[in-house]
C-alpha atoms as a PDB file:
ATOM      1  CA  UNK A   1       0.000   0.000   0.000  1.00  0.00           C
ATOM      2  CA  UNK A   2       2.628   2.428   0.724  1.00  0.00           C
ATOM      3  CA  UNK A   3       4.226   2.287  -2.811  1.00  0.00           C
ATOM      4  CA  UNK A   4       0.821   2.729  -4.428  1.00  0.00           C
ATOM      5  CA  UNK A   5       0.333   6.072  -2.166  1.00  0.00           C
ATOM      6  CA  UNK A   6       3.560   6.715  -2.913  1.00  0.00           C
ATOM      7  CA  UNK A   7       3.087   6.378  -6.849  1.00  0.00           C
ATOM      8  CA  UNK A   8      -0.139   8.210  -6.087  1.00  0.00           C
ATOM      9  CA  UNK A   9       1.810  11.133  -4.722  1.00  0.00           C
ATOM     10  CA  UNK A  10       4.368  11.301  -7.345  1.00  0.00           C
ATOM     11  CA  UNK A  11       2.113  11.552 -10.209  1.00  0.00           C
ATOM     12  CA  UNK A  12       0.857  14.252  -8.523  1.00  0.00           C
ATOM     13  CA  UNK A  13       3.815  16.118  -8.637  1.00  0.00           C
ATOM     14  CA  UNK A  14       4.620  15.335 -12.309  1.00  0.00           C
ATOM     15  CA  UNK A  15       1.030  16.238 -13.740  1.00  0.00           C
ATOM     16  CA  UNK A  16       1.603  19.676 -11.792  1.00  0.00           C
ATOM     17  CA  UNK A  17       4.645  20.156 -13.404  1.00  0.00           C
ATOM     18  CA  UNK A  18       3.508  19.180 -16.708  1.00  0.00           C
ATOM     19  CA  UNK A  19       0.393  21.492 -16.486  1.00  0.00           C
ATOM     20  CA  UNK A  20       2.352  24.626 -17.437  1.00  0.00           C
ATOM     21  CA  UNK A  21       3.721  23.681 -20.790  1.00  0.00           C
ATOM     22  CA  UNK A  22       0.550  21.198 -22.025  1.00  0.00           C
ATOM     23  CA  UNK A  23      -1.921  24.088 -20.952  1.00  0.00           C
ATOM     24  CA  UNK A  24      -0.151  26.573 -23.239  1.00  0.00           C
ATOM     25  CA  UNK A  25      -0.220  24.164 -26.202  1.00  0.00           C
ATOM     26  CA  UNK A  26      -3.818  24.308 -25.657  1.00  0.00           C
ATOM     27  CA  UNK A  27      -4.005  27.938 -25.606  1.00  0.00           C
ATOM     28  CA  UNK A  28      -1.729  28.296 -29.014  1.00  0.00           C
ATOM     29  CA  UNK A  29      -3.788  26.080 -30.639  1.00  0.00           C
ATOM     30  CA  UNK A  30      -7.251  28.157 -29.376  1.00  0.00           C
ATOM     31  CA  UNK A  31      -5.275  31.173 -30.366  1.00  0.00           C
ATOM     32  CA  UNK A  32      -4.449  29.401 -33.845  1.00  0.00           C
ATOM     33  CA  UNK A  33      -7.785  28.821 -34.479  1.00  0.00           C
ATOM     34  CA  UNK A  34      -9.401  31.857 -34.518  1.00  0.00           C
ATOM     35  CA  UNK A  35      -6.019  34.208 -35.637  1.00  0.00           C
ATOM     36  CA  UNK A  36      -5.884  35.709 -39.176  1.00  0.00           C
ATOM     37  CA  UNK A  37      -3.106  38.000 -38.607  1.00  0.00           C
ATOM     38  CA  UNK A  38      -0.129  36.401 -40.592  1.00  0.00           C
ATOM     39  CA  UNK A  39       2.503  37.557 -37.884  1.00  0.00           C
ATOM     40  CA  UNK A  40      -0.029  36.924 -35.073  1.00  0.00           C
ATOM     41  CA  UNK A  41      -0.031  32.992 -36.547  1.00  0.00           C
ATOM     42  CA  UNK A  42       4.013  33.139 -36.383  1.00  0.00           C
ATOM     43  CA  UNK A  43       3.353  33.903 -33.049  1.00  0.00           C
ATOM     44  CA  UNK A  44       0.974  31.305 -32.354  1.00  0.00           C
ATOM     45  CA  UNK A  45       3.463  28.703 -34.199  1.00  0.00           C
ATOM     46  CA  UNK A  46       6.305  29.444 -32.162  1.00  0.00           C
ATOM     47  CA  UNK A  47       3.777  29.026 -28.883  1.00  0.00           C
ATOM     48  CA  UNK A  48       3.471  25.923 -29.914  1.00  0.00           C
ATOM     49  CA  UNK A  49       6.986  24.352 -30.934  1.00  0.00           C
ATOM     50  CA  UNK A  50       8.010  26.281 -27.236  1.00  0.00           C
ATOM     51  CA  UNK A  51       5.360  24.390 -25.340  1.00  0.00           C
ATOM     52  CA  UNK A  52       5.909  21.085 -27.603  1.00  0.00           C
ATOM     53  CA  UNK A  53       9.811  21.317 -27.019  1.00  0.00           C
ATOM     54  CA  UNK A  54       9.140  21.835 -22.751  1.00  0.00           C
ATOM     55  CA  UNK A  55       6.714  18.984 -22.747  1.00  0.00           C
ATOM     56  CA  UNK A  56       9.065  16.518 -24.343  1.00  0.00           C
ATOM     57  CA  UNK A  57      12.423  18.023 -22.190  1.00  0.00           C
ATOM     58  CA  UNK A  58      10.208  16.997 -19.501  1.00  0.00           C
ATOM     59  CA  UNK A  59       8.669  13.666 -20.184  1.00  0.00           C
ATOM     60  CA  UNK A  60      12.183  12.408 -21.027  1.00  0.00           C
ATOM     61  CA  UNK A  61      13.559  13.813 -17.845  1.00  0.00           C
ATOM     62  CA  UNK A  62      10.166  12.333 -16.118  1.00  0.00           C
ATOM     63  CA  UNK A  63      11.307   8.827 -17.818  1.00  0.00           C
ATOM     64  CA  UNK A  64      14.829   8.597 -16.700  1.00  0.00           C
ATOM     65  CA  UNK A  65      14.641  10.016 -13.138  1.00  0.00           C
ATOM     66  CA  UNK A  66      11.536   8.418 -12.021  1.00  0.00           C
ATOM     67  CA  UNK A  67      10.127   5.697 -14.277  1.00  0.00           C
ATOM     68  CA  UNK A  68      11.830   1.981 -15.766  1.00  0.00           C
ATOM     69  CA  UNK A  69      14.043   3.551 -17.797  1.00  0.00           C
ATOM     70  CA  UNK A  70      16.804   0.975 -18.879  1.00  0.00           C
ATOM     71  CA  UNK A  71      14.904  -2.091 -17.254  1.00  0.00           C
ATOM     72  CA  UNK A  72      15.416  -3.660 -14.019  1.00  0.00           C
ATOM     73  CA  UNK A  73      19.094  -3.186 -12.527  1.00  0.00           C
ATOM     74  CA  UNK A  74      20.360  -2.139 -15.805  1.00  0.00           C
ATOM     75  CA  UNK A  75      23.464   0.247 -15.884  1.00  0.00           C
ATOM     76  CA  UNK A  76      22.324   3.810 -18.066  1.00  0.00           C
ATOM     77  CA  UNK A  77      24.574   6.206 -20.651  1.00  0.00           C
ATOM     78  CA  UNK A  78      25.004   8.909 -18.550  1.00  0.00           C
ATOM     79  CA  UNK A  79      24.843  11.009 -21.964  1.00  0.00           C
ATOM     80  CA  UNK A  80      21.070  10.432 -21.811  1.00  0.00           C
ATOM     81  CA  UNK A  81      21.272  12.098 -18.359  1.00  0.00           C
ATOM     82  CA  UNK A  82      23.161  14.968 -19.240  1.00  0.00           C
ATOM     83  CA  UNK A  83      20.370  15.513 -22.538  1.00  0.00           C
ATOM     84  CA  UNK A  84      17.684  15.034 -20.058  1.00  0.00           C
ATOM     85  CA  UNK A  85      18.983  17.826 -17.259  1.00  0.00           C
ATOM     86  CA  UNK A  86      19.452  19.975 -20.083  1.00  0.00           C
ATOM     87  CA  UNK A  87      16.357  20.166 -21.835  1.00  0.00           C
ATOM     88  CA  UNK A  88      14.636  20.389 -18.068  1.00  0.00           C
ATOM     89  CA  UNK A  89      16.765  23.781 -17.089  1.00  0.00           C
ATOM     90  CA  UNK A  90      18.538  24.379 -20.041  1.00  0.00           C
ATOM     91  CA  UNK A  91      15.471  25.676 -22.654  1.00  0.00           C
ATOM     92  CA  UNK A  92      15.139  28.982 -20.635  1.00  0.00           C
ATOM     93  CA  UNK A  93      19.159  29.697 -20.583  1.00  0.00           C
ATOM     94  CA  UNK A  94      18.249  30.866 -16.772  1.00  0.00           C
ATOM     95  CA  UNK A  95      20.462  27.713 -15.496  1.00  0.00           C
ATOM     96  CA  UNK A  96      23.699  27.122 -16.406  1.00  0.00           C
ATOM     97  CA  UNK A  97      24.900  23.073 -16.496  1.00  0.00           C
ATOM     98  CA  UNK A  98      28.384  22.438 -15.397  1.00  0.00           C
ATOM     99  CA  UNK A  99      28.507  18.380 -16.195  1.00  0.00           C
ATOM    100  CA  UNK A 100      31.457  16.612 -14.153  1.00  0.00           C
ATOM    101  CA  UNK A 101      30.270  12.806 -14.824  1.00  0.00           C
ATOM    102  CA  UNK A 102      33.638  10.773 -16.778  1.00  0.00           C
ATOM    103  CA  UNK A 103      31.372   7.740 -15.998  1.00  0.00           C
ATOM    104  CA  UNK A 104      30.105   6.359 -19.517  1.00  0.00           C
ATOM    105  CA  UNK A 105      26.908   4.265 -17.624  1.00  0.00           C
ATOM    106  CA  UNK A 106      26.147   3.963 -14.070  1.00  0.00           C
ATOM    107  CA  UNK A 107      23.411   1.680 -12.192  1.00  0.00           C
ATOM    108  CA  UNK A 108      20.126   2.594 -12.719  1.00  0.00           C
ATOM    109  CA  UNK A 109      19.220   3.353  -9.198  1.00  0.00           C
ATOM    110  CA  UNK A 110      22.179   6.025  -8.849  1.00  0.00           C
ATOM    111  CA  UNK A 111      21.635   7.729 -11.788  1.00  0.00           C
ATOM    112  CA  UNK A 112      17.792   8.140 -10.585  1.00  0.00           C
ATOM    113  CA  UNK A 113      19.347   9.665  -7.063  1.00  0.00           C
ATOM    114  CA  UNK A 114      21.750  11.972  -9.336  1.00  0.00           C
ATOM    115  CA  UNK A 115      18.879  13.102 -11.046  1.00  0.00           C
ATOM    116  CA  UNK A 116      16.367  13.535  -8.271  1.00  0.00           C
ATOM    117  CA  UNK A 117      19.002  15.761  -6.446  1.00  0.00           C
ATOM    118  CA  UNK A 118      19.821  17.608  -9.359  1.00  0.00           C
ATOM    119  CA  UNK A 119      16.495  18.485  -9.914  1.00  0.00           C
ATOM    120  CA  UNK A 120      15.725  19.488  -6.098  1.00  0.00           C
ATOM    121  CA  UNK A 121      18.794  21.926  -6.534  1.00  0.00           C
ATOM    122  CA  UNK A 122      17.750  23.534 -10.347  1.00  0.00           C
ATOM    123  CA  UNK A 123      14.437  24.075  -8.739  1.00  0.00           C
ATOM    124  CA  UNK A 124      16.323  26.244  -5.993  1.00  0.00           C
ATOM    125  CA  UNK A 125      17.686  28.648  -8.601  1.00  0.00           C
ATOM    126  CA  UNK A 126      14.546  31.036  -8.984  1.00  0.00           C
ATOM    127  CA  UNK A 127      16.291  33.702 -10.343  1.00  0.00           C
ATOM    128  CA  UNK A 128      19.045  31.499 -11.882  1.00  0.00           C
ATOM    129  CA  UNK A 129      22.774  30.367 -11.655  1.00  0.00           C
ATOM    130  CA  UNK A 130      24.441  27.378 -11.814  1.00  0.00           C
ATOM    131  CA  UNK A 131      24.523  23.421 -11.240  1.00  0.00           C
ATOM    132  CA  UNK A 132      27.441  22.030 -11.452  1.00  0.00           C
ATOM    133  CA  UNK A 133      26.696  18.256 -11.491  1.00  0.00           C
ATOM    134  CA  UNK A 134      29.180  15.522 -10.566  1.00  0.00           C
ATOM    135  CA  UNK A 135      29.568  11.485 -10.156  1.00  0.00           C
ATOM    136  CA  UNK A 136      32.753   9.563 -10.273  1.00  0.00           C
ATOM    137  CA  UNK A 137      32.863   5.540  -9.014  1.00  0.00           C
ATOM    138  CA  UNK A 138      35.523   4.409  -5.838  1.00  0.00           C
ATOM    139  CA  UNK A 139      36.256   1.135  -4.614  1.00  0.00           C
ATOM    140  CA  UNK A 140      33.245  -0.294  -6.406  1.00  0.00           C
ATOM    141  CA  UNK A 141      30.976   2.970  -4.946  1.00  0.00           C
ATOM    142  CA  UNK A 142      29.938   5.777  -6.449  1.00  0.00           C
ATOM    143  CA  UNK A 143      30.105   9.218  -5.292  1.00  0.00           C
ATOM    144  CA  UNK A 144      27.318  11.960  -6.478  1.00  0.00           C
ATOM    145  CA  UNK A 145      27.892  15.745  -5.597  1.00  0.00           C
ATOM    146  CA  UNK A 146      25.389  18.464  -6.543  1.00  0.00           C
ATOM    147  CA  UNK A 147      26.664  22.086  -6.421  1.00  0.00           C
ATOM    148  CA  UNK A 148      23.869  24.848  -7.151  1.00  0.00           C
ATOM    149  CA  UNK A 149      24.607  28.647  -6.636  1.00  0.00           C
ATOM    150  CA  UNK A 150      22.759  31.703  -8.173  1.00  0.00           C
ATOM    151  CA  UNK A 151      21.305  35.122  -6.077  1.00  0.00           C
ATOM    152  CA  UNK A 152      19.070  33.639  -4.667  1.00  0.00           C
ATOM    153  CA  UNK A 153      18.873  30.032  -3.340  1.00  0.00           C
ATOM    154  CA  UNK A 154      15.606  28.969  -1.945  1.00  0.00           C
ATOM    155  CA  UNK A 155      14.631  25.492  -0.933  1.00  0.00           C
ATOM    156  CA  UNK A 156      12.305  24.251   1.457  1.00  0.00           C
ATOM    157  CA  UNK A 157      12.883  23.092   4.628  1.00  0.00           C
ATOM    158  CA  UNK A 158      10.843  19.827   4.260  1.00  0.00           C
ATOM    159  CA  UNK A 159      12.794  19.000   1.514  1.00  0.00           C
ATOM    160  CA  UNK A 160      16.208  19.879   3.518  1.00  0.00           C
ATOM    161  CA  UNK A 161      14.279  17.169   5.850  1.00  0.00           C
ATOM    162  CA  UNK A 162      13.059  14.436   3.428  1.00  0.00           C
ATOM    163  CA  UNK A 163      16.565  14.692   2.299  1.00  0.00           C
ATOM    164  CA  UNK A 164      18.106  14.234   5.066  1.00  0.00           C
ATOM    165  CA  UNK A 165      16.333  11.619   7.601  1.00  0.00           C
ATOM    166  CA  UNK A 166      13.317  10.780   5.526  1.00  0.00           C
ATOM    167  CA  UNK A 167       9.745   9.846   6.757  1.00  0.00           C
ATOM    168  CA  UNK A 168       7.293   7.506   6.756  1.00  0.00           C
ATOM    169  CA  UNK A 169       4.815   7.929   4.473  1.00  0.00           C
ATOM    170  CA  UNK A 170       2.097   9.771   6.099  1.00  0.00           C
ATOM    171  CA  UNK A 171       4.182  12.976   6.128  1.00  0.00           C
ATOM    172  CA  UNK A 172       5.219  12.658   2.234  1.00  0.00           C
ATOM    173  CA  UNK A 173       3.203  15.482   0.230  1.00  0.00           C
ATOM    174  CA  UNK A 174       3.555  15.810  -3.341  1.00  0.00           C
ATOM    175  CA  UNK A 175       6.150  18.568  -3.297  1.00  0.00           C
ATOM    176  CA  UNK A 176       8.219  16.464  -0.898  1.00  0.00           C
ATOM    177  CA  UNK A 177       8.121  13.335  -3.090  1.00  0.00           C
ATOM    178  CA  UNK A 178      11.083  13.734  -5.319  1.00  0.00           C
ATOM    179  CA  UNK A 179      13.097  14.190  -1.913  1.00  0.00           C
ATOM    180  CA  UNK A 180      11.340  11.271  -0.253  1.00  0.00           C
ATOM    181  CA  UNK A 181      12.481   8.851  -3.195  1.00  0.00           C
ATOM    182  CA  UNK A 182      15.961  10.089  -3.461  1.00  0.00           C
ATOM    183  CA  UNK A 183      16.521   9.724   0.590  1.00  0.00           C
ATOM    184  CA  UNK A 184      15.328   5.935  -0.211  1.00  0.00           C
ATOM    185  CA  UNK A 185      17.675   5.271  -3.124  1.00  0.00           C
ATOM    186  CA  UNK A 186      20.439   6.580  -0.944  1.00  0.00           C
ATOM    187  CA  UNK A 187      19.403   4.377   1.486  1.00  0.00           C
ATOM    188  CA  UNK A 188      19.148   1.301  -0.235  1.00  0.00           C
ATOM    189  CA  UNK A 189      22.485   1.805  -1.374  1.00  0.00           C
ATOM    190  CA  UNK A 190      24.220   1.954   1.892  1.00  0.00           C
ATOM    191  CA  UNK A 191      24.694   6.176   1.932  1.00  0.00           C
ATOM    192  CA  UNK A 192      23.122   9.099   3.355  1.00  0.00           C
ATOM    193  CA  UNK A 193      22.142  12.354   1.754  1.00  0.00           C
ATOM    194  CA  UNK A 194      24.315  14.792   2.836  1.00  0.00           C
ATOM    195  CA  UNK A 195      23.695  18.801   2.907  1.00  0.00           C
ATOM    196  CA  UNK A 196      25.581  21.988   3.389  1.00  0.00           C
ATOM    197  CA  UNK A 197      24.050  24.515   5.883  1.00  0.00           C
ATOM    198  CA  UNK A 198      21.091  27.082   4.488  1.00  0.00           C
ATOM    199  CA  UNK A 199      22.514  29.931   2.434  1.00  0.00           C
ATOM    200  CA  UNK A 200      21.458  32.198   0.669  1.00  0.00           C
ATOM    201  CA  UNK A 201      23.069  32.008  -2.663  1.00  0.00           C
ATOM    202  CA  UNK A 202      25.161  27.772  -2.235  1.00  0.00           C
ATOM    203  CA  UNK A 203      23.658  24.692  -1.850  1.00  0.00           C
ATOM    204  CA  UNK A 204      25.588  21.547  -2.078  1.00  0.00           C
ATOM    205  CA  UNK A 205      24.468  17.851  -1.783  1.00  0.00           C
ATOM    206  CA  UNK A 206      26.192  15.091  -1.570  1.00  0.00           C
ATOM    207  CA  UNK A 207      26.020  11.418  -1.135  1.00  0.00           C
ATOM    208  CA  UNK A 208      28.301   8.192  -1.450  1.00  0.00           C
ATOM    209  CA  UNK A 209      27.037   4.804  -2.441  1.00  0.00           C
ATOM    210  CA  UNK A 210      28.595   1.385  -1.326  1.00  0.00           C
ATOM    211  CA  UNK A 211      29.278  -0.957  -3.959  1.00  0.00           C
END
């Protein structure tokens, strides 16, 4: 029951962020429909290939992070990570992508945690910055280390707290689920999520896996 409320609260979270760019497809296409105005109906058109473009960033990201990607215990080309993170941040040229993974695949499971925290940190950056996104392997482990930094750094403190210790399922909300599933992955791989202290402009994560 608790990964079906679980599921349950993810999609949640991915339909609301999915509502944006879907919603103004439909509007470009209302507006299509009734426009005349040659440059108007440029206008329209490039609506649409924005909203298309943001849709599809998303889904893939949506696949790879959260969904069976690869198949069960399969290792993933971290290229298709990179491609995913930057079509999720990179469309708006608000977030700049530092990418710091030599790795050619990694385990399915740690490339979901990479991508989970890398998408708790992007979502920090209202106004922008950078995220600077690492992952080497050790000893038959793998390290992860998430570096965000832009004027203003906001992220909740529920998520610095699913993060960090986790909770049972009662206390997981929709906006907390992302959190809640990476502070599991890093658990089921022998490592805890490590954070640095609130700031206003850093936030780095960071997290070592056991072979």
């Amino acid at each position: 029951m608790e990964d079906i409320e679980f599921s349950s609260l993810l999609c949640s979270r991915l339909c609301h962020d999915l509502l944006s760019p879907v919603g103004a497809l439909n509007n470009g296409i209302e507006l299509l429909a009734d426009e005349t105005d040659p440059e108007m109906r440029e206008r329209c058109l490039q609506l649409l290939s924005d909203s298309a473009r943001s849709t599809a960033a998303k889904l893939k990201f949506f696949r790879l992070a959260f969904g069976a990607a690869g198949g069960y215990g399969s290792e993933i080309d971290t290229g298709e990570a990179k491609a995913a993170l930057e079509g999720l941040f990179g469309e708006e040229k608000r977030i700049e992508l530092g990418w710091m993974v030599s790795e050619a695949k990694l385990p399915k499971e740690a490339l979901k945690l990479l991508l989970n925290l890398a998408m708790i940190a992007g979502d920090g950056l209202v106004r922008g910055g950078r995220l600077d996104v690492g992952a080497e392997r050790h000893d038959g482990g793998i390290d992860i280390a998430i570096r965000a930094e832009g004027p203003r750094m906001v992220i909740d403190p529920a998520l610095r707290e699913m993060l960090a210790k986790g909770s049972d399922m009662a206390k997981v909300e929709p906006r907390t689920a992302a959190a809640y599933m990476a502070h599991r992955l890093a658990s089921e791989g022998g490592g805890t999520i490590q954070l640095s202290d609130p700031a206003d402009e850093l936030l780095v994560l960071g997290v070592s896996l056991k072979g």
